[in-house]
C-alpha atoms as a PDB file:
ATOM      1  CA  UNK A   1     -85.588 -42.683 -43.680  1.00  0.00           C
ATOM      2  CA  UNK A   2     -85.902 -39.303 -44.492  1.00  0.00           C
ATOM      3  CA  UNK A   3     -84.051 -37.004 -47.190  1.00  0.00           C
ATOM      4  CA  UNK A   4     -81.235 -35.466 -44.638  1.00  0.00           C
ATOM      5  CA  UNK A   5     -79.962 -38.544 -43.818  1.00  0.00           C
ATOM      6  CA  UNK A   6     -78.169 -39.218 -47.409  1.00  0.00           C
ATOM      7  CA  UNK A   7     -76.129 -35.729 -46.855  1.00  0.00           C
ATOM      8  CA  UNK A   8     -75.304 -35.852 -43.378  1.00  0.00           C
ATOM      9  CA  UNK A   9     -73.478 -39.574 -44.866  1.00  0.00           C
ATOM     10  CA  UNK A  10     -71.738 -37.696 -47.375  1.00  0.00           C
ATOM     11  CA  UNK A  11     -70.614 -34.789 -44.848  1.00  0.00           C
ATOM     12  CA  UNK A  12     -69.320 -37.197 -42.057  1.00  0.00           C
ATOM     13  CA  UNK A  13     -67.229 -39.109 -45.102  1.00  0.00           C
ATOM     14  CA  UNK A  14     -65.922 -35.916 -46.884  1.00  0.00           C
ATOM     15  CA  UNK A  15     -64.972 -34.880 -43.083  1.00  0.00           C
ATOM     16  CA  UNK A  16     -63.302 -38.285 -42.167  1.00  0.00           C
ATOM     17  CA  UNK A  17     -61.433 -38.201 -45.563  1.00  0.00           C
ATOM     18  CA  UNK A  18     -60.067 -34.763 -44.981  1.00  0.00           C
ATOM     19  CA  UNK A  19     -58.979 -35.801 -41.295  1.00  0.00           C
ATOM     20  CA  UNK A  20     -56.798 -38.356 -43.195  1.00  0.00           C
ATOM     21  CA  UNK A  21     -55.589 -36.540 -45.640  1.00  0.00           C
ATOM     22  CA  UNK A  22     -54.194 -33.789 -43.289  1.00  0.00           C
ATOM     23  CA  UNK A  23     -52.918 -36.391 -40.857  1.00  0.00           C
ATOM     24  CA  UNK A  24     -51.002 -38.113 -43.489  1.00  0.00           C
ATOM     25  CA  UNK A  25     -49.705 -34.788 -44.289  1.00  0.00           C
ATOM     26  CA  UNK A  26     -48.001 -33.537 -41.597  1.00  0.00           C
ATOM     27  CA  UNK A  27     -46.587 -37.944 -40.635  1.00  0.00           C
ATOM     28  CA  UNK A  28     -45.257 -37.799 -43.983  1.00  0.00           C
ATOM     29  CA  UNK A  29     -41.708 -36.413 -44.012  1.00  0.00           C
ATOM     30  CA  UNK A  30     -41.200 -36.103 -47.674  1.00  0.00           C
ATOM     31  CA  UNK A  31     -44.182 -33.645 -47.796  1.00  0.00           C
ATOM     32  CA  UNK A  32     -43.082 -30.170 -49.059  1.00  0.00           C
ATOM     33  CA  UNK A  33     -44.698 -27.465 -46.566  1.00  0.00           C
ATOM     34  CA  UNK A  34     -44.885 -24.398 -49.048  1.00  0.00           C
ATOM     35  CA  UNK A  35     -41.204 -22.125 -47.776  1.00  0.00           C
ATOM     36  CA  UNK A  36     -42.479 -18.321 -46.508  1.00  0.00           C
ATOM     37  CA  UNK A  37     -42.094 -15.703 -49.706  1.00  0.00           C
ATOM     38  CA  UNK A  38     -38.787 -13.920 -49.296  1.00  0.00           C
ATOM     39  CA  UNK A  39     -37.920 -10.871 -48.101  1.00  0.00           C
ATOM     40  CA  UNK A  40     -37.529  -7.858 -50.333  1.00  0.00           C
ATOM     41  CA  UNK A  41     -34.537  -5.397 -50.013  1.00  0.00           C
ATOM     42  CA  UNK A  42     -35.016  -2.793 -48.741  1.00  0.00           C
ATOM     43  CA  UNK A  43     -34.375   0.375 -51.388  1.00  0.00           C
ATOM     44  CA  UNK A  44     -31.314   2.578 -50.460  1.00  0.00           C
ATOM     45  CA  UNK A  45     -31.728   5.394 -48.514  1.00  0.00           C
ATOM     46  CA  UNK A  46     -34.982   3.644 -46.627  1.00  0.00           C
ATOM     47  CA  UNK A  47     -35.793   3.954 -42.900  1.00  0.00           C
ATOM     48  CA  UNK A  48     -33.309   0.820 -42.168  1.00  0.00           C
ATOM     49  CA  UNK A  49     -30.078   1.939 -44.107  1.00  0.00           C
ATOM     50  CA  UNK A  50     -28.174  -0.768 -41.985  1.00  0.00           C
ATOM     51  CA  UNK A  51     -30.090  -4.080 -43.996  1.00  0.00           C
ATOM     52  CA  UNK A  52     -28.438  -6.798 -44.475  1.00  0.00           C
ATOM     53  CA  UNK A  53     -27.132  -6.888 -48.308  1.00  0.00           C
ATOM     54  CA  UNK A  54     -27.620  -3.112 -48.824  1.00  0.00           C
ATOM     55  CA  UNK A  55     -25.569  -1.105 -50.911  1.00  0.00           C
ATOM     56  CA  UNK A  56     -25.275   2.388 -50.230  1.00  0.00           C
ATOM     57  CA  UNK A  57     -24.019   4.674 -53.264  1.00  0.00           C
ATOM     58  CA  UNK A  58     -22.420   8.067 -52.823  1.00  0.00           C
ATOM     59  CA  UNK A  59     -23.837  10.985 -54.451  1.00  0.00           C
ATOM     60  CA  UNK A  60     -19.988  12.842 -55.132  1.00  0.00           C
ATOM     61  CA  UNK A  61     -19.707   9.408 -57.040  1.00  0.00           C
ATOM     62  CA  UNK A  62     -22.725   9.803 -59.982  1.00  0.00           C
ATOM     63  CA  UNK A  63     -21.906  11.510 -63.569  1.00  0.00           C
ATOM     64  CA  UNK A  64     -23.590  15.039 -63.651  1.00  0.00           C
ATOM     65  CA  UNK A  65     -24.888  15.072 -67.053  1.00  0.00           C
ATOM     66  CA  UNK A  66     -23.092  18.119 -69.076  1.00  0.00           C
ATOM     67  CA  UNK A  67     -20.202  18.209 -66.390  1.00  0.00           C
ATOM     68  CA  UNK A  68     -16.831  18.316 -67.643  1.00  0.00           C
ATOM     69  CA  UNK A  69     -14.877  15.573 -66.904  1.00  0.00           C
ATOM     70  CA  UNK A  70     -12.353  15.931 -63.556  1.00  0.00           C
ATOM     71  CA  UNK A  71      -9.116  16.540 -64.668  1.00  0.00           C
ATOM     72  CA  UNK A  72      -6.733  13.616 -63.752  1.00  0.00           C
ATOM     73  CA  UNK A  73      -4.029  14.364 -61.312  1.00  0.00           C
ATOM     74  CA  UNK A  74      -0.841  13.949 -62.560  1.00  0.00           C
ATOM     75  CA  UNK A  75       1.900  11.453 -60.591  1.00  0.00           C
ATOM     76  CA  UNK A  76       4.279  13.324 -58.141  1.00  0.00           C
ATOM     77  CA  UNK A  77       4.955  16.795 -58.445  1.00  0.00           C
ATOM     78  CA  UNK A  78       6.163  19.077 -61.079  1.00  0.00           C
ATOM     79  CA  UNK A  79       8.372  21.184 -60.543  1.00  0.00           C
ATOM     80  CA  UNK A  80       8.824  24.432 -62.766  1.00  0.00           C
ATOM     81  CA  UNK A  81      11.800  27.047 -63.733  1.00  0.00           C
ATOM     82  CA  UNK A  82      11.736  30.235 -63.245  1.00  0.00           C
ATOM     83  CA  UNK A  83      13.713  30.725 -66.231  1.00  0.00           C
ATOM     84  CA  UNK A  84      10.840  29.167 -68.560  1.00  0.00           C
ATOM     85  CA  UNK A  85       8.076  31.693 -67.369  1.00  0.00           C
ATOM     86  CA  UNK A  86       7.773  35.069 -69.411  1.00  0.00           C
ATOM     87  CA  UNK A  87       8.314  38.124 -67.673  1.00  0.00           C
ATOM     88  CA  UNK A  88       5.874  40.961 -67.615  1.00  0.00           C
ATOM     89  CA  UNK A  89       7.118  43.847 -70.009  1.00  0.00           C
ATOM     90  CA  UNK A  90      10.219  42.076 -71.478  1.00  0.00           C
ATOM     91  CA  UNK A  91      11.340  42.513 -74.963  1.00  0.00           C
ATOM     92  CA  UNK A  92      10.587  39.057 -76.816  1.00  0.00           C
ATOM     93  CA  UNK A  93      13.766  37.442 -78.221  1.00  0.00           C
ATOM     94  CA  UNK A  94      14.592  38.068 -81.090  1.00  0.00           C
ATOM     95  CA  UNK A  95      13.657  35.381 -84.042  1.00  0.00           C
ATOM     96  CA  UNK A  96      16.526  32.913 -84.392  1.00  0.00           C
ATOM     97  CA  UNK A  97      18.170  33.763 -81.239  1.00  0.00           C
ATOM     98  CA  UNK A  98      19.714  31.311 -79.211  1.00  0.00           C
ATOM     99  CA  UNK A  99      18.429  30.239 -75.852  1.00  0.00           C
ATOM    100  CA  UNK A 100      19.803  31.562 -72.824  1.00  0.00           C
ATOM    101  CA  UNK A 101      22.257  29.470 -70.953  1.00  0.00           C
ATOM    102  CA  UNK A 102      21.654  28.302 -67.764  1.00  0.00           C
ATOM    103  CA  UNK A 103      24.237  29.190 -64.530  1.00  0.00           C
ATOM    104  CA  UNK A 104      25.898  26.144 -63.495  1.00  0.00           C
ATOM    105  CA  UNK A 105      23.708  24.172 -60.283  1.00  0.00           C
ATOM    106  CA  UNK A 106      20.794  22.293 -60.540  1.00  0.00           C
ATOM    107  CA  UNK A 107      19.427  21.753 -64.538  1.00  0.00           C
ATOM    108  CA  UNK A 108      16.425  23.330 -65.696  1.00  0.00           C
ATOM    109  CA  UNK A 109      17.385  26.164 -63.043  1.00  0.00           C
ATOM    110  CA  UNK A 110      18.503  29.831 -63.671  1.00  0.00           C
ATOM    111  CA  UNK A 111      20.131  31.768 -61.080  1.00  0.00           C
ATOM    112  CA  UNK A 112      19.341  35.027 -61.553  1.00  0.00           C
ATOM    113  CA  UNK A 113      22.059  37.714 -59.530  1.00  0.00           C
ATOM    114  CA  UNK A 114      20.160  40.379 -57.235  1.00  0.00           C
ATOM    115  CA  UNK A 115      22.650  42.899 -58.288  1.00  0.00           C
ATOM    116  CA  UNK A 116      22.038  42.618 -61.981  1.00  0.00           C
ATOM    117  CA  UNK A 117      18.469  43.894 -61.114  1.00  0.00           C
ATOM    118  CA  UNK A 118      17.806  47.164 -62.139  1.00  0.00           C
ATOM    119  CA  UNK A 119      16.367  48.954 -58.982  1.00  0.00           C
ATOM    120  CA  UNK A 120      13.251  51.723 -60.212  1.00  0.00           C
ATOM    121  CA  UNK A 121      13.983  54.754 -59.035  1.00  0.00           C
ATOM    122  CA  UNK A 122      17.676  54.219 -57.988  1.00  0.00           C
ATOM    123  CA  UNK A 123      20.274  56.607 -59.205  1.00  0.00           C
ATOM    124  CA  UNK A 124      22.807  55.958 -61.961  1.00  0.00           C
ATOM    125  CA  UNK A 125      26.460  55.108 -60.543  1.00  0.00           C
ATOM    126  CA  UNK A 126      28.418  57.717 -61.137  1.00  0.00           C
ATOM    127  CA  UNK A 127      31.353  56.729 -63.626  1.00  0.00           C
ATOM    128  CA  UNK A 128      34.991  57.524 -62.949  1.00  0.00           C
ATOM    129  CA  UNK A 129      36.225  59.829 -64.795  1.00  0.00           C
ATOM    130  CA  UNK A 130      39.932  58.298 -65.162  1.00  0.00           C
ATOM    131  CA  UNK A 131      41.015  60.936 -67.734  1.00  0.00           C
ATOM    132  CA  UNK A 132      40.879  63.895 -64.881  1.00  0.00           C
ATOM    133  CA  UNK A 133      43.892  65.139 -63.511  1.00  0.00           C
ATOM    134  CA  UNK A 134      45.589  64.316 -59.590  1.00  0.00           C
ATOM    135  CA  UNK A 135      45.401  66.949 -58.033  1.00  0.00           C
ATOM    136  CA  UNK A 136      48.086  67.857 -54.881  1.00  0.00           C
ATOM    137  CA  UNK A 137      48.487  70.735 -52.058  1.00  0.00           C
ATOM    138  CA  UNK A 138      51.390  71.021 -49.867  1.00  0.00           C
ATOM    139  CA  UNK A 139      54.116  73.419 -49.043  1.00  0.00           C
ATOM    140  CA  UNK A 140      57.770  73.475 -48.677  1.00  0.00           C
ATOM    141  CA  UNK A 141      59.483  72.276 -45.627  1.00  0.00           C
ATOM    142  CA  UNK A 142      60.247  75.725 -44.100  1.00  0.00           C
ATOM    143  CA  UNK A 143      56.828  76.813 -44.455  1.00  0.00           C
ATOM    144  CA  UNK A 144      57.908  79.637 -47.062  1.00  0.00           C
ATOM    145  CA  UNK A 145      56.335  78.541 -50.161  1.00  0.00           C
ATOM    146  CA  UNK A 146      53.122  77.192 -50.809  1.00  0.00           C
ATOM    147  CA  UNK A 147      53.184  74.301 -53.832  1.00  0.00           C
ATOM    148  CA  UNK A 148      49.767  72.916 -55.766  1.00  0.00           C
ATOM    149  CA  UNK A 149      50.391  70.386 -58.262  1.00  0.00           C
ATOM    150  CA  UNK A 150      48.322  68.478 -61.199  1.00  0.00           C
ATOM    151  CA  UNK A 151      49.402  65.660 -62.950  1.00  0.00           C
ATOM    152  CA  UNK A 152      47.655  63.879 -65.945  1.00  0.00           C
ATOM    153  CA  UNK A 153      49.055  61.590 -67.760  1.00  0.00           C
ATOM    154  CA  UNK A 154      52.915  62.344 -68.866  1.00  0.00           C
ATOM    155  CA  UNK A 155      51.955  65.990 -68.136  1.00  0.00           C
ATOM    156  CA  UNK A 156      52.372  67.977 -65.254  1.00  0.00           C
ATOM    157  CA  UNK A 157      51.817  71.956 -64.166  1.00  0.00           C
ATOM    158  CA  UNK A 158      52.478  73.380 -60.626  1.00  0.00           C
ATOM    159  CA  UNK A 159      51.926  76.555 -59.326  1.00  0.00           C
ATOM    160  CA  UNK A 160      54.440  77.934 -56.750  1.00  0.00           C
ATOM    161  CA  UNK A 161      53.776  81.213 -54.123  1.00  0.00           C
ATOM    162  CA  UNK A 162      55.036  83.300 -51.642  1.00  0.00           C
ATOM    163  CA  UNK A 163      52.819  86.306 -50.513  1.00  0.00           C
ATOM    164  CA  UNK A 164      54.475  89.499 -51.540  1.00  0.00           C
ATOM    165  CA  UNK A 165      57.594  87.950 -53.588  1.00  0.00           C
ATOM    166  CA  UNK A 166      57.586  84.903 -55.273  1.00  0.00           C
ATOM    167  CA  UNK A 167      54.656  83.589 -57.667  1.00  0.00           C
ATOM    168  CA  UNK A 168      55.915  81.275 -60.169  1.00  0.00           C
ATOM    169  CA  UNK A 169      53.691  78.700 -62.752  1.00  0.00           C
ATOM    170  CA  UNK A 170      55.911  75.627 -63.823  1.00  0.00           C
ATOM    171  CA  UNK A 171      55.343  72.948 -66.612  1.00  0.00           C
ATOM    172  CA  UNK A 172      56.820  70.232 -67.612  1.00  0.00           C
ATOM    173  CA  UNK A 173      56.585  66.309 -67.876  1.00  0.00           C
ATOM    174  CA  UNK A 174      55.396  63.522 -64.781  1.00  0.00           C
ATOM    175  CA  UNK A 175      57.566  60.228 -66.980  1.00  0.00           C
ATOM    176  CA  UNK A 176      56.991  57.295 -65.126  1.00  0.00           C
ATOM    177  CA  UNK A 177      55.576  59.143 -61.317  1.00  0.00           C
ATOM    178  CA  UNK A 178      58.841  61.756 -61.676  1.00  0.00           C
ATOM    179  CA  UNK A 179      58.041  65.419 -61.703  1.00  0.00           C
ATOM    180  CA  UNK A 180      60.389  67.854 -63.894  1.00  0.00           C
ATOM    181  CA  UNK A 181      58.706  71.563 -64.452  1.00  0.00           C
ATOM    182  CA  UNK A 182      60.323  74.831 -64.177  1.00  0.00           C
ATOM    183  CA  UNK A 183      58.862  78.268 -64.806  1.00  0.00           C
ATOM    184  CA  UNK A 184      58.783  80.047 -68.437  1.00  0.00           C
ATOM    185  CA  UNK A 185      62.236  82.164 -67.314  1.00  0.00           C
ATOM    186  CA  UNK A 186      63.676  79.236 -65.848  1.00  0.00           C
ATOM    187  CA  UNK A 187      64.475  80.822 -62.557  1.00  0.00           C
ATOM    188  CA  UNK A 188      62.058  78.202 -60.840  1.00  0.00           C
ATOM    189  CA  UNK A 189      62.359  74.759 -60.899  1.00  0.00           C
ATOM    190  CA  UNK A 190      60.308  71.887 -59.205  1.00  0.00           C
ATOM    191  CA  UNK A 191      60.700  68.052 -58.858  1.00  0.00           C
ATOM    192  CA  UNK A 192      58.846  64.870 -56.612  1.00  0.00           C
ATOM    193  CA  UNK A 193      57.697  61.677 -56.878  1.00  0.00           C
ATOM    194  CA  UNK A 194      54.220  60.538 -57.004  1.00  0.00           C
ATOM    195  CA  UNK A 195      53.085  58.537 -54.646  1.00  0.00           C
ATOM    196  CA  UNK A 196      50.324  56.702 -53.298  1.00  0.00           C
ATOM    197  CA  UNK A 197      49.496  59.785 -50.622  1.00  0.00           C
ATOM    198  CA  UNK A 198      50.969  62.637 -52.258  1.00  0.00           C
ATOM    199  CA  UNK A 199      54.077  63.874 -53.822  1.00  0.00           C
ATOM    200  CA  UNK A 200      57.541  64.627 -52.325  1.00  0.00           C
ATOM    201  CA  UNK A 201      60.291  66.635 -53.880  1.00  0.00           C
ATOM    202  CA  UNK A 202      62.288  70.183 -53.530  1.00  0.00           C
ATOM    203  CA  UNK A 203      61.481  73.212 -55.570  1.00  0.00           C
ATOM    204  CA  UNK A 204      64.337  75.749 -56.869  1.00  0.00           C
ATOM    205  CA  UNK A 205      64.331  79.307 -56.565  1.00  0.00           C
ATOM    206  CA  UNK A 206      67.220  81.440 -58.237  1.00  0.00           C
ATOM    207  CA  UNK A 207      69.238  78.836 -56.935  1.00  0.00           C
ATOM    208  CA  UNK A 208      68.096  78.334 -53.218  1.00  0.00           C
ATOM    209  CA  UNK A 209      66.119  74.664 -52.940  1.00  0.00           C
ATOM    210  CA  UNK A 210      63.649  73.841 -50.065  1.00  0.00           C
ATOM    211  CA  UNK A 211      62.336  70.264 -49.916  1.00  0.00           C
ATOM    212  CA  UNK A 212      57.845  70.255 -50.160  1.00  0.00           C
ATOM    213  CA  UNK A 213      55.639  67.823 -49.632  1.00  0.00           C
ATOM    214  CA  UNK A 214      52.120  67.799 -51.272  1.00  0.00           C
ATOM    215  CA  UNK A 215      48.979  65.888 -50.451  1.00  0.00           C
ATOM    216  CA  UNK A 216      46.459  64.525 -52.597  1.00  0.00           C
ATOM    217  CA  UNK A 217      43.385  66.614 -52.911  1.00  0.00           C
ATOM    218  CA  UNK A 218      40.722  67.365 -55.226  1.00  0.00           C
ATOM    219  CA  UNK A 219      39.936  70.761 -56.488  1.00  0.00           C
ATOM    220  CA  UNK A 220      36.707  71.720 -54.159  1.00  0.00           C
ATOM    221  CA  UNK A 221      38.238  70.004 -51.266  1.00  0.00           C
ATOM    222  CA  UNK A 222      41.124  72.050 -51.734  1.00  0.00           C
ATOM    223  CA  UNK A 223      38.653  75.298 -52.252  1.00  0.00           C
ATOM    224  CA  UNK A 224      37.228  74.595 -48.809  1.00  0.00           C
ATOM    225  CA  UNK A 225      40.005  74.905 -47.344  1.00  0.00           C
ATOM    226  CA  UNK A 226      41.447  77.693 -48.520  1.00  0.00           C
ATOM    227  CA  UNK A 227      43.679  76.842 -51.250  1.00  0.00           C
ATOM    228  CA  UNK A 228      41.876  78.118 -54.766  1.00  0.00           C
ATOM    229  CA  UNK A 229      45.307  77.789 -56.435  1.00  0.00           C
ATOM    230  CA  UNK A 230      44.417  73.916 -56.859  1.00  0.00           C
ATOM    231  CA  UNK A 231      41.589  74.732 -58.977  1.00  0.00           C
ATOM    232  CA  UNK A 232      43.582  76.999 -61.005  1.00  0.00           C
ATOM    233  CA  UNK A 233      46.736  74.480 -61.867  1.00  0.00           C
ATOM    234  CA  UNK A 234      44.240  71.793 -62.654  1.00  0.00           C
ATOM    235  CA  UNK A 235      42.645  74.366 -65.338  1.00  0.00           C
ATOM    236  CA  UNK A 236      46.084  75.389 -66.267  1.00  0.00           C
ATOM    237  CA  UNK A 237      47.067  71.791 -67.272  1.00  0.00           C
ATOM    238  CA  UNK A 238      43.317  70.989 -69.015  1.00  0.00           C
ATOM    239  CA  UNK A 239      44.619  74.267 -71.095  1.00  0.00           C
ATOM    240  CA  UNK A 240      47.841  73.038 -72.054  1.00  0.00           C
ATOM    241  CA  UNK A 241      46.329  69.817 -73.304  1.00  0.00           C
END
């Protein structure tokens, strides 16, 4: 027997062992076969962004360090009146002063008129001048006599002509729209009624009346068309005042 023979024994039964052990191995259900290692997630933003159990973060979403912080949007809208907001070059009310009011409508509204709005550049409205006298040019009836009136007031003057032979000024009162004048000598006399055109009446001369009518005028109206004595009763009667 030589010395090889004791190992090649010991190989053959370490072999024949293991051949058992493996075969009772795999015919023994209650082994535990060693599970595969698990898979590791893939990081965001890798070639495979569709892996199962990903989570994909948005970059709009992350905190920029130093950033100040989004301002939160308020609920509904809000609405805001016109009246509230200063305007541009506007004295500032004075201390103590009480609001303004509000036009009636809608509250927390001001309505603000278009023609309360001063317009730059536009012209100042002339104002009427209620204290100037009416002014009226007519003749008589006949066509003999030419009559110019003014009336202010209680007052009246009129101015009475005929080329060549008659030129008499009258004064005297308008009471109530009724004329009375008559000339400094008296030989000339004149009355009417104001009306809403003119003025109708008769004038007097040494007796002999003729009925006139007069229409309402105004002194460079009258000027322009030939009647200059219109200007010079409305004088007249500013000089009597």
């Amino acid at each position: 027997m030589t010395r090889i023979a004791p190992t090649l024994t010991l190989l053959a039964v370490a072999a024949l062992g293991g051949g058992m052990f493996v075969a009772n191995a795999i015919n023994d259900p209650t082994s535990t076969v060693p599970a595969a290692p698990a898979a590791v997630a893939a990081p965001v933003g890798g070639s495979d962004p569709a892996v199962a159990g990903g989570t994909q973060i948005s970059l709009a979403d992350l905190p920029v360090v130093g950033a100040p912080a989004a301002p939160t949007a308020p609920t509904g809208g809000t609405e805001v009146a016109l009246g509230d907001l200063p305007v541009v070059g506007a004295a500032p009310a004075a201390p103590g002063a009480a609001p303004a009011v509000p036009a009636t409508g809608t509250p927390g509204r001001t309505e603000i008129s278009l023609a309360d709005i001063t317009v730059a550049g536009a012209a100042t409205p002339a104002v009427a001048d209620d204290g100037a006298p009416d002014a009226f040019a007519g003749r008589t009836t006949d066509d003999k006599y030419s009559v110019a009136v003014a009336v202010q007031g209680d007052r009246a003057t009129a101015y009475v002509c005929r080329t060549g032979s008659v030129e008499a000024w009258l004064s005297g009162t308008a009471t109530g729209g009724t004329l009375s004048l008559q000339s400094a000598s008296g030989r000339t006399t004149l009355t009417g009624t104001v009306g809403a055109a003119g003025v109708d009446g008769s004038v007097t001369i040494d007796g002999v009346k003729s009925a006139y009518t007069a229409a309402a005028t105004d002194v460079a109206t009258a000027a322009g068309n030939g009647r200059p004595d219109v200007g010079r009763v409305v004088a007249r009667l500013g000089d009597a005042g």
